[in-house]
Structure formats: C-alpha cells, structure tokens
Protein backbone atom coordinates (compact mmCIF):
# COMPACT_ATOMS: atom_id res chain seq x y z
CA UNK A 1 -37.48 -44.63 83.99
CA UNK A 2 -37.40 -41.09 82.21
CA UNK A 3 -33.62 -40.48 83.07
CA UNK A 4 -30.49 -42.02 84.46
CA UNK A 5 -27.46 -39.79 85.06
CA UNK A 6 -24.14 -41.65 85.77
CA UNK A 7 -20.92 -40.16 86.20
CA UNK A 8 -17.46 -41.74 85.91
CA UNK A 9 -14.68 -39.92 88.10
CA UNK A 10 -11.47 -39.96 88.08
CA UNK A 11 -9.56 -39.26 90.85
CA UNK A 12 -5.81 -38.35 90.12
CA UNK A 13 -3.80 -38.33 93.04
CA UNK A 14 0.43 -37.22 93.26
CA UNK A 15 2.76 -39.26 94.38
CA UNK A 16 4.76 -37.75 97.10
CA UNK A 17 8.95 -38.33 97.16
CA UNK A 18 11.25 -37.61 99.85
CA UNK A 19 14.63 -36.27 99.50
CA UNK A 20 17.22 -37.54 101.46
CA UNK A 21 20.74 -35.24 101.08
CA UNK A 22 23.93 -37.12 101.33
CA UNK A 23 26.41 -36.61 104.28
CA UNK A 24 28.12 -33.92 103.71
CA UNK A 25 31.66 -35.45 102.52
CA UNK A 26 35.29 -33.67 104.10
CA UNK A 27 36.82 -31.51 101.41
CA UNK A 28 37.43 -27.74 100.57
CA UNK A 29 34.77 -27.40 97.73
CA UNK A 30 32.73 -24.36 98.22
CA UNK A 31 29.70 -24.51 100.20
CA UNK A 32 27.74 -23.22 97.45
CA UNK A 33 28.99 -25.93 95.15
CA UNK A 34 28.12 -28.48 97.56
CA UNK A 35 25.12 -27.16 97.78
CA UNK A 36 24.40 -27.21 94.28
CA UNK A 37 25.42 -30.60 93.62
CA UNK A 38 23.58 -31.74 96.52
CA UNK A 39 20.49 -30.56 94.60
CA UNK A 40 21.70 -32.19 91.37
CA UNK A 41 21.53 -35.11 93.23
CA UNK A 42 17.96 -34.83 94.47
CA UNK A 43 17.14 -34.32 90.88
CA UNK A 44 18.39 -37.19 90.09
CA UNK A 45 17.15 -39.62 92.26
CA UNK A 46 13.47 -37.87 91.41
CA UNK A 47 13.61 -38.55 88.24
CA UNK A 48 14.41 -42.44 88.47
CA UNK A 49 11.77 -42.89 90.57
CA UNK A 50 9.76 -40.87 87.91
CA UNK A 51 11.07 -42.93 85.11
CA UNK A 52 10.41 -45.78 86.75
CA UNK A 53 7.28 -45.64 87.82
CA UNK A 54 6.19 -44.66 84.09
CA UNK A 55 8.23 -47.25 82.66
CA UNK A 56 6.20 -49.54 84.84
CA UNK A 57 3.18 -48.80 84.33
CA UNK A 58 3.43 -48.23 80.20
CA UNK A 59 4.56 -52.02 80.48
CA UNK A 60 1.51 -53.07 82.15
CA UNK A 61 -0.31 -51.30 79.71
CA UNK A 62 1.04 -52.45 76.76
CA UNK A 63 1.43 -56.00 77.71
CA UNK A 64 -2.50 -55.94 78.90
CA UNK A 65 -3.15 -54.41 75.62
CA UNK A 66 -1.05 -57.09 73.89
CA UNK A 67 -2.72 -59.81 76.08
CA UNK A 68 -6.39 -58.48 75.06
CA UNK A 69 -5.38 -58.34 71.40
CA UNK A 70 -6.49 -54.56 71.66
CA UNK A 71 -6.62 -52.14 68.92
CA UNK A 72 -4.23 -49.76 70.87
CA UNK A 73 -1.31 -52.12 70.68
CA UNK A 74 -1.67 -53.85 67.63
CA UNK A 75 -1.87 -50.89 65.08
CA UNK A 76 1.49 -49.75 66.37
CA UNK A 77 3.11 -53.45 66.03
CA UNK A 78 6.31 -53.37 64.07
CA UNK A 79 6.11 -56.72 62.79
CA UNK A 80 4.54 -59.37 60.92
CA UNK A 81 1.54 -61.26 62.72
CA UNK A 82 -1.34 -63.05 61.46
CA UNK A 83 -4.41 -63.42 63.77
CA UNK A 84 -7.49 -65.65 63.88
CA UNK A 85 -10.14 -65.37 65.64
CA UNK A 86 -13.28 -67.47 66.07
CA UNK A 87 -15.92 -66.24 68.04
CA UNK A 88 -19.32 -67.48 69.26
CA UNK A 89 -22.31 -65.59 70.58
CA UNK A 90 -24.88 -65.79 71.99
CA UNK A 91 -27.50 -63.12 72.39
CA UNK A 92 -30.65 -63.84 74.45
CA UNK A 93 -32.71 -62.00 71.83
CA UNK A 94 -30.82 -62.99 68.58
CA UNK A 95 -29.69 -66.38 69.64
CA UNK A 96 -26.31 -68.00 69.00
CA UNK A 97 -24.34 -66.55 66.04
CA UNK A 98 -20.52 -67.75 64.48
CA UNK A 99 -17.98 -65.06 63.48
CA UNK A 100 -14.51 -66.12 61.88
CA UNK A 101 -12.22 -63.03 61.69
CA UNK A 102 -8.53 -63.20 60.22
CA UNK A 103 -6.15 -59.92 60.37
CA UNK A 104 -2.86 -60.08 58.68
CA UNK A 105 0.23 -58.06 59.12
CA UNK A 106 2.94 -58.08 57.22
CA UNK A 107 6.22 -56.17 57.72
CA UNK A 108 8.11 -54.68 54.15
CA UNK A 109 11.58 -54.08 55.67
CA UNK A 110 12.85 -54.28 51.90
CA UNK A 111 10.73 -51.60 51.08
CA UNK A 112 10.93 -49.64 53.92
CA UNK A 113 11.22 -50.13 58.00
CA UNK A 114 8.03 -47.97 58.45
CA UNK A 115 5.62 -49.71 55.65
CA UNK A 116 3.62 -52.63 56.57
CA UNK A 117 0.93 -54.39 54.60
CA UNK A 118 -2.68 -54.86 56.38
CA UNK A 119 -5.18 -57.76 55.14
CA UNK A 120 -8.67 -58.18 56.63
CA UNK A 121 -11.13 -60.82 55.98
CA UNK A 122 -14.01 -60.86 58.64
CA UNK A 123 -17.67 -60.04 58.78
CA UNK A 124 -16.90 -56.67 60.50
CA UNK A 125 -18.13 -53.82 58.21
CA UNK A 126 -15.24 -51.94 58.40
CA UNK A 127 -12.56 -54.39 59.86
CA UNK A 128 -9.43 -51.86 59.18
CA UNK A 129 -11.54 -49.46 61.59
CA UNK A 130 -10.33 -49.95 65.28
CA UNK A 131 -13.40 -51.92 67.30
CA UNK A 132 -15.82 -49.72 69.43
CA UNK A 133 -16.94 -50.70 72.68
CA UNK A 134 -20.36 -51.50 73.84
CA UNK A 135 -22.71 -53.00 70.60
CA UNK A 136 -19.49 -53.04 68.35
CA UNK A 137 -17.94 -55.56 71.68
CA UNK A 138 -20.36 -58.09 69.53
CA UNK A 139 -19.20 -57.45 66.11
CA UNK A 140 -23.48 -56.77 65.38
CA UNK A 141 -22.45 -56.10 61.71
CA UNK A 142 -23.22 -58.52 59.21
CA UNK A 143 -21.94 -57.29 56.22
CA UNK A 144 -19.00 -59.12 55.08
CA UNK A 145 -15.68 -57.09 54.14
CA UNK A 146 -12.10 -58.25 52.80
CA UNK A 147 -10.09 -55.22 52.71
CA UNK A 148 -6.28 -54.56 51.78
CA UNK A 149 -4.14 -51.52 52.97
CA UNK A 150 -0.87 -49.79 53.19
CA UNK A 151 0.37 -48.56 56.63
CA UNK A 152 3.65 -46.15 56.57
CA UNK A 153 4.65 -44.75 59.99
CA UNK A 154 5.81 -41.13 59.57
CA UNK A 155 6.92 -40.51 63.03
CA UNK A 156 7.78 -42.63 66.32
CA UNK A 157 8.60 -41.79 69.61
CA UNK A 158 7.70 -42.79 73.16
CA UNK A 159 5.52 -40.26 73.71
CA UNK A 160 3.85 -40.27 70.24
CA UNK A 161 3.00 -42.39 66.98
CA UNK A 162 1.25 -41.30 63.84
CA UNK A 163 1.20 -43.04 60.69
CA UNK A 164 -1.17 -42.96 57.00
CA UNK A 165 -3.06 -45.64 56.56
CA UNK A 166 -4.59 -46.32 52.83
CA UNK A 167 -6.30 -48.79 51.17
CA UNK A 168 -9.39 -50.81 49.43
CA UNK A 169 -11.85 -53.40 49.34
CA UNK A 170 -14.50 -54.72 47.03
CA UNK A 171 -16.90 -52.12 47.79
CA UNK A 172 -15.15 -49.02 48.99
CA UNK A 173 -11.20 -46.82 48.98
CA UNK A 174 -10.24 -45.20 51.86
CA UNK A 175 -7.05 -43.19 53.24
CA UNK A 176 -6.62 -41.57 56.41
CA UNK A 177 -4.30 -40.62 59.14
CA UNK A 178 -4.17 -41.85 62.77
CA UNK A 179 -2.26 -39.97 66.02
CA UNK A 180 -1.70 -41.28 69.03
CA UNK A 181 -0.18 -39.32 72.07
CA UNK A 182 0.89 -40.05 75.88
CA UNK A 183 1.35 -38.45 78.73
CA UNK A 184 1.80 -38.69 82.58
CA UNK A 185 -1.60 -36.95 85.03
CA UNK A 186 -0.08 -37.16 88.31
CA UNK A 187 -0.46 -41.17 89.13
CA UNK A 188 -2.24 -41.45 86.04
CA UNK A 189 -0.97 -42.44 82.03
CA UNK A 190 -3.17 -40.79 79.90
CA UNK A 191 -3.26 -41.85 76.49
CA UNK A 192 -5.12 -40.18 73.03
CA UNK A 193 -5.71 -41.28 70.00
CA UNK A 194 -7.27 -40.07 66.92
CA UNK A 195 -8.26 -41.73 63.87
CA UNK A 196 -9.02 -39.81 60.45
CA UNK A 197 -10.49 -41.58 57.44
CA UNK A 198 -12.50 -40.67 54.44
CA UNK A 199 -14.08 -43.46 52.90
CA UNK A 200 -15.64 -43.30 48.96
CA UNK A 201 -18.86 -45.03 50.41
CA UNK A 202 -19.68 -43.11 53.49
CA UNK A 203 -17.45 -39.69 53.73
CA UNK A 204 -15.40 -38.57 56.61
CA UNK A 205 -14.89 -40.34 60.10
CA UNK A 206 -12.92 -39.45 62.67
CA UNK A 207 -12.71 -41.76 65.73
CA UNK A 208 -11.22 -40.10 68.94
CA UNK A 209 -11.13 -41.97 71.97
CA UNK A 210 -9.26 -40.97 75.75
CA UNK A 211 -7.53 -43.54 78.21
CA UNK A 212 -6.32 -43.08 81.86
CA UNK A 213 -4.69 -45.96 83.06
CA UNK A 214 -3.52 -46.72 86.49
CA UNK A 215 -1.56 -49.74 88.07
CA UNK A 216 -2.50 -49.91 91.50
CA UNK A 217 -0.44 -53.53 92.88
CA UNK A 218 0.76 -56.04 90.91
CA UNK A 219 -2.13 -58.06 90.39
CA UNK A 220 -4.76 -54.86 89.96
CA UNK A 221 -5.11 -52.31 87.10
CA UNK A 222 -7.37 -50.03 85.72
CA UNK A 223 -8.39 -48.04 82.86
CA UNK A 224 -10.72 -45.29 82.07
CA UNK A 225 -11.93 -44.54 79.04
CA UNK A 226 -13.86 -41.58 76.97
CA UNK A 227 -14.85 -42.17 73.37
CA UNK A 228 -16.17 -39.26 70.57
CA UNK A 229 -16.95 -40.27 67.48
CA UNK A 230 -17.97 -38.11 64.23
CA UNK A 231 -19.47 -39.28 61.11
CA UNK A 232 -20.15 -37.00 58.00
CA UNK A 233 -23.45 -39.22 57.01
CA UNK A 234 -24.98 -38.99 60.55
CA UNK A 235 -26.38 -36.09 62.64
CA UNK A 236 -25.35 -37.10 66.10
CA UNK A 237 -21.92 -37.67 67.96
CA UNK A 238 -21.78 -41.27 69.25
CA UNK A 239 -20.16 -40.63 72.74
CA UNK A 240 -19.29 -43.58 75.54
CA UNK A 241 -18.06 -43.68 79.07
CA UNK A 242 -16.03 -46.80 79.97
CA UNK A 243 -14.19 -48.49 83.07
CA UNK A 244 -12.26 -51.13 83.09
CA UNK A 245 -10.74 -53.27 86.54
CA UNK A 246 -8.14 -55.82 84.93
CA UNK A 247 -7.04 -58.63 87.51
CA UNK A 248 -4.13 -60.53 86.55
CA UNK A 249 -4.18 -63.86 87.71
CA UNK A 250 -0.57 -64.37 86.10
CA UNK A 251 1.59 -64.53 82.97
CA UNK A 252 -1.36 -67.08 81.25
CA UNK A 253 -4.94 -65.61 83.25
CA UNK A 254 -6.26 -62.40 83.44
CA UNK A 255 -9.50 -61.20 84.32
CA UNK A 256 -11.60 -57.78 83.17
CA UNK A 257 -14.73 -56.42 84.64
CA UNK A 258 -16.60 -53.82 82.58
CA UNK A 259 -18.84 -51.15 82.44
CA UNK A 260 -19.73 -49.62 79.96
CA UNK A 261 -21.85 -46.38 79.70
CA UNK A 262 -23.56 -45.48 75.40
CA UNK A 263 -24.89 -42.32 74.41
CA UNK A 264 -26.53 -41.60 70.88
CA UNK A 265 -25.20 -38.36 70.79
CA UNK A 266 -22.82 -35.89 73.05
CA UNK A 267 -25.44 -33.17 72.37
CA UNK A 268 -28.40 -34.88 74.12
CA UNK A 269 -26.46 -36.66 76.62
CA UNK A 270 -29.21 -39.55 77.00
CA UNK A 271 -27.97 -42.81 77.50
CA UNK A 272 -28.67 -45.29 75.61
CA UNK A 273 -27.16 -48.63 76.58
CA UNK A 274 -25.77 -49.58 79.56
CA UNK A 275 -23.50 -52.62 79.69
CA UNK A 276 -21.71 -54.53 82.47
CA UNK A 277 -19.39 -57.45 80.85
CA UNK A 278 -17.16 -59.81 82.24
CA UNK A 279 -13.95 -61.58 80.10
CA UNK A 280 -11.64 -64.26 81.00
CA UNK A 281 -8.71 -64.94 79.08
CA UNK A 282 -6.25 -67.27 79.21
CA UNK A 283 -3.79 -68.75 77.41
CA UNK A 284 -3.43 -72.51 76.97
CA UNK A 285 -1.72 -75.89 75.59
CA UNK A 286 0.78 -73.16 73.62
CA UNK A 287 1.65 -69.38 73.95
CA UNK A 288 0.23 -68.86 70.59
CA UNK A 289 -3.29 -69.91 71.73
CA UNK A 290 -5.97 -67.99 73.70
CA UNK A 291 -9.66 -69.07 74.60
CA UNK A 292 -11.68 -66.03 76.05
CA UNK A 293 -14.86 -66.59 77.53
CA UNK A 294 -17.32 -62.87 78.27
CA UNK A 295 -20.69 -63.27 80.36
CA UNK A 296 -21.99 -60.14 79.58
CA UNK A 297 -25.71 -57.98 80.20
CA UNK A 298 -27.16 -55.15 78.31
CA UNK A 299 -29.92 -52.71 79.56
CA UNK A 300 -31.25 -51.03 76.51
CA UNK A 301 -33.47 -47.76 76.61
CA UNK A 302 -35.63 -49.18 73.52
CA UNK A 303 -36.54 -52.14 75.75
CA UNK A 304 -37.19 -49.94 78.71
CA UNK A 305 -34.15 -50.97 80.56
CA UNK A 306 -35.17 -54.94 80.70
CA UNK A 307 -31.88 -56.61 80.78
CA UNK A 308 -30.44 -58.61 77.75
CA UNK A 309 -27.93 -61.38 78.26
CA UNK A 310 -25.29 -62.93 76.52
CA UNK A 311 -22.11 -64.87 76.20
CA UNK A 312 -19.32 -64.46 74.13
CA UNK A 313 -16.73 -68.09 73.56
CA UNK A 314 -13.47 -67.03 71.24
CA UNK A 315 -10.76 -69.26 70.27
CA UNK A 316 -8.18 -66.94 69.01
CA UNK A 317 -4.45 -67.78 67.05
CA UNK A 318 -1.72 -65.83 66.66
CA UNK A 319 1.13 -66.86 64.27
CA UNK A 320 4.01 -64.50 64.51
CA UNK A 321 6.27 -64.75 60.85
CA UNK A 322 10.04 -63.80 60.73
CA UNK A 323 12.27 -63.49 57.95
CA UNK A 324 9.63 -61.57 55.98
C-alpha cells in the first residue's frame, strides 16, 4: 500500500427560524412604531432560540468533557480536585503494562481567585502538557516525571480563557501561556486552543489543536477534531485528524467511538497511524468513581498496515476538596 488519502468533512448546516408577528393589538400608536416594535420582537425571540441552542450544546460539551476527564475541561476548573488514575494496557506487541497517574489541583483563594497550584506525579513525560491523541491515548512514555506549577488566569469570559502557567520538576523549568477561544459555525461550536511553553530541556512547544462539536439528539454527539503541533528540537509538524461519535447511555454510561487519523508531519501529509478505538465509561458504586474500559486497533505504516490490538482497563478517582 504506497498511499492512503482520507478526508474528514465537515458539513455545517444553518438552522432555519420562523418568525411569527403578533396580532396587531387596537391602539393609536403609529404604524411605523408598530412596525418597529414588531421587529424588536422578532429579534428577540431569535435570539433565545440562539442562546439556547448554544447554551445547550456548550453544556453537553462541557459535561462530556468533564465526564471523559478531558484536558479541555479540566485546565479551566476553578477548584480544587485531586485525580487518580490507574490504568492497564495491553498492547499485542508490547504486552500488558501498569500506569498509576495522580494530578492535583489546588485552589489559593487567599492568595488570589485566579491562582491555583498544579501537582503531577505520573509516568507521562511531560504530565503538565495536555494528552495527545493517537500513540499519546497509551501514555507510550516511560520516563517518570513529578512536576509542580503555578496557574494564574489573566482573563475569563464565555467566549474565551487564557491563563500563564509556570513551573518545575526534577529535571526541567518551564513557563508558558495557554488561549482558548469559542465560537458558534452555523449548527456547529467550534472551539481553539493554543498552548505555548518553553521548556529548559527541550526549547519551545506550542500545541494547537481545533474542535467542532455538534449535538445532534439527546443521546448522540459529535466532535471533530484538527491537531498542529510544533516543536523547536524536531523538523516536522506532528498533524492529526480526529472524529469522535459520543453515545450517552445516561447520567452514569456513555459510550465513544473513535477514529483517529496521524501524520508525521503537515508538510508531507503521509499518514502514519491509523487508529479506530472504542471507550466505555461508566460510573459506579459512588459518583466519585469511574472504570473505563477502550478496545482499541492500530494500523501502523512501519508494519505495513498489519493491524495492532489492544485494550485499555482504568480505574479512575476523583476527590473534590472544599474549604481550601
């Protein structure tokens, strides 16, 4: 197989409104003023159904993204929360591997409303580094890391979030700056965010990555998803196509299939790895306790496209601290 070509489209479609005017009402007001404040009222009842379909649909999204634990939601979370997560994979290659991971957050209101203090301890490389899709899914790195930041928020709004992010671990410092904006594409939320770091180890990164999200019923969602990546001590630009189809099989259950879609670089264009993944996840016995299970496959280009399978078990805890 010398090439495959695959192309992810979006299809962005308007949602169409009618107006209804009032009965016109007995009275001597001009007929231009009527006129005009029948127009005011069309406005009106336009933009509720705007607003609410947006506020609709941003509520599925965050509350998937809360569900999935998802980098998205939880670098914006404005209080404390410590997370554990134990994960178990197995890799029909590599075999079965165990990796703990603990994230803390910790709200400073004394300090300051906008200051919180991160703590990693995991096996990720670069824990404080939002997760990438595809090999990263995995956590493949086995280089152990326990870092410690500072995370100030200098500006919140609906629309937008951006906030500095500094701090160390045994082997490196690093400070950046992250950006996230949203806005409405016809049916569509689109949602981007940008991540600038330089590290004293490995330069200058900067992590951009593009979401359209769509609810289409109440049980059916979707998401689309670009991702660019840039790093100063490599020569190519790591670039990935994703689609996600959430199901949600209620306030406990939801299900995710995935396909996923790895380039090497933006400049060649050659895929890479293609993955299709399937996750389950579901609370149970408490609302603080998740078990995820994710068959997944993975058709490499260095293994001619033979298919790789694997499983993925996680027990994950959240504790959620007040008073601090």
């Amino acid at each position: 197989m010398k090439k495959i070509l695959l192309f992810t489209c979006l299809i962005a479609t308007c949602l169409a409104a009618c107006f209804v005017r009032a009965g016109q009402a007995g009275g001597s007001a001009p007929a231009g003023k009527e006129a005009q404040q029948d127009r005011q009222g069309e406005d009106e009842w336009f933009d509720h159904v705007q607003q609410t379909t947006s506020s609709t649909l941003l509520a599925t999204s965050r509350w998937l993204d809360d569900f999935f634990d998802d980098a998205r939601f939880v670098e914006e979370e404005n209080k404390s929360r410590a997370r554990v997560k134990l994960t178990t994979i197995y890799d029909e290659d590599d075999g079965f591997d165990f990796r703990p991971r603990l994230n803390i957050r910790i709200h400073l209101p004394n300090l300051s409303e906008q200051l919180h203090l991160l703590l990693f301890a995991s096996e990720d490389e670069k824990p404080e580094v939002q997760t990438r899709a595809g090999s990263r899914i995995v956590e493949e790195s086995d280089d152990r890391e326990a870092s410690a930041a500072l995370q100030y928020f200098l500006r919140e709004t609906e629309k937008y979030n951006i906030s500095f992010t500094g701090g160390l671990s045994f082997e490196y410092f690093y400070g950046g700056i992250r950006y996230r904006y949203e806005k409405e594409v016809g049916p569509w939320q689109g949602r981007f965010i940008t991540l600038l770091r330089y590290y004293t180890d490995d330069g200058w990164e900067n992590l951009n990555s593009l979401d359209f999200d769509r609810e289409w019923t109440e049980k059916w969602f979707t998401r689309a998803t670009a991702q660019l990546d840039w790093y100063e001590d490599r020569n190519e630009l790591p670039f990935s196509l994703m689609f996600r189809l959430y199901q949600l099989l209620g306030p406990e259950k939801v299900f995710s299939y995935e396909w996923e879609n790895h380039f090497a670089s933006a400049k060649q264009g050659e895929l890479t790895d293609l993955w299709l993944l399937l996750r389950y996840r579901q609370q149970f016995l408490r609302r603080w306790l998740f078990y995820e299970i994710s068959p997944r496959v993975n058709f490499p280009r260095d293994d001619d496209w033979n298919p790789n399978y694997g499983l993925l078990f996680r027990i994950e805890l959240i504790f959620g601290f007040t008073g601090i």
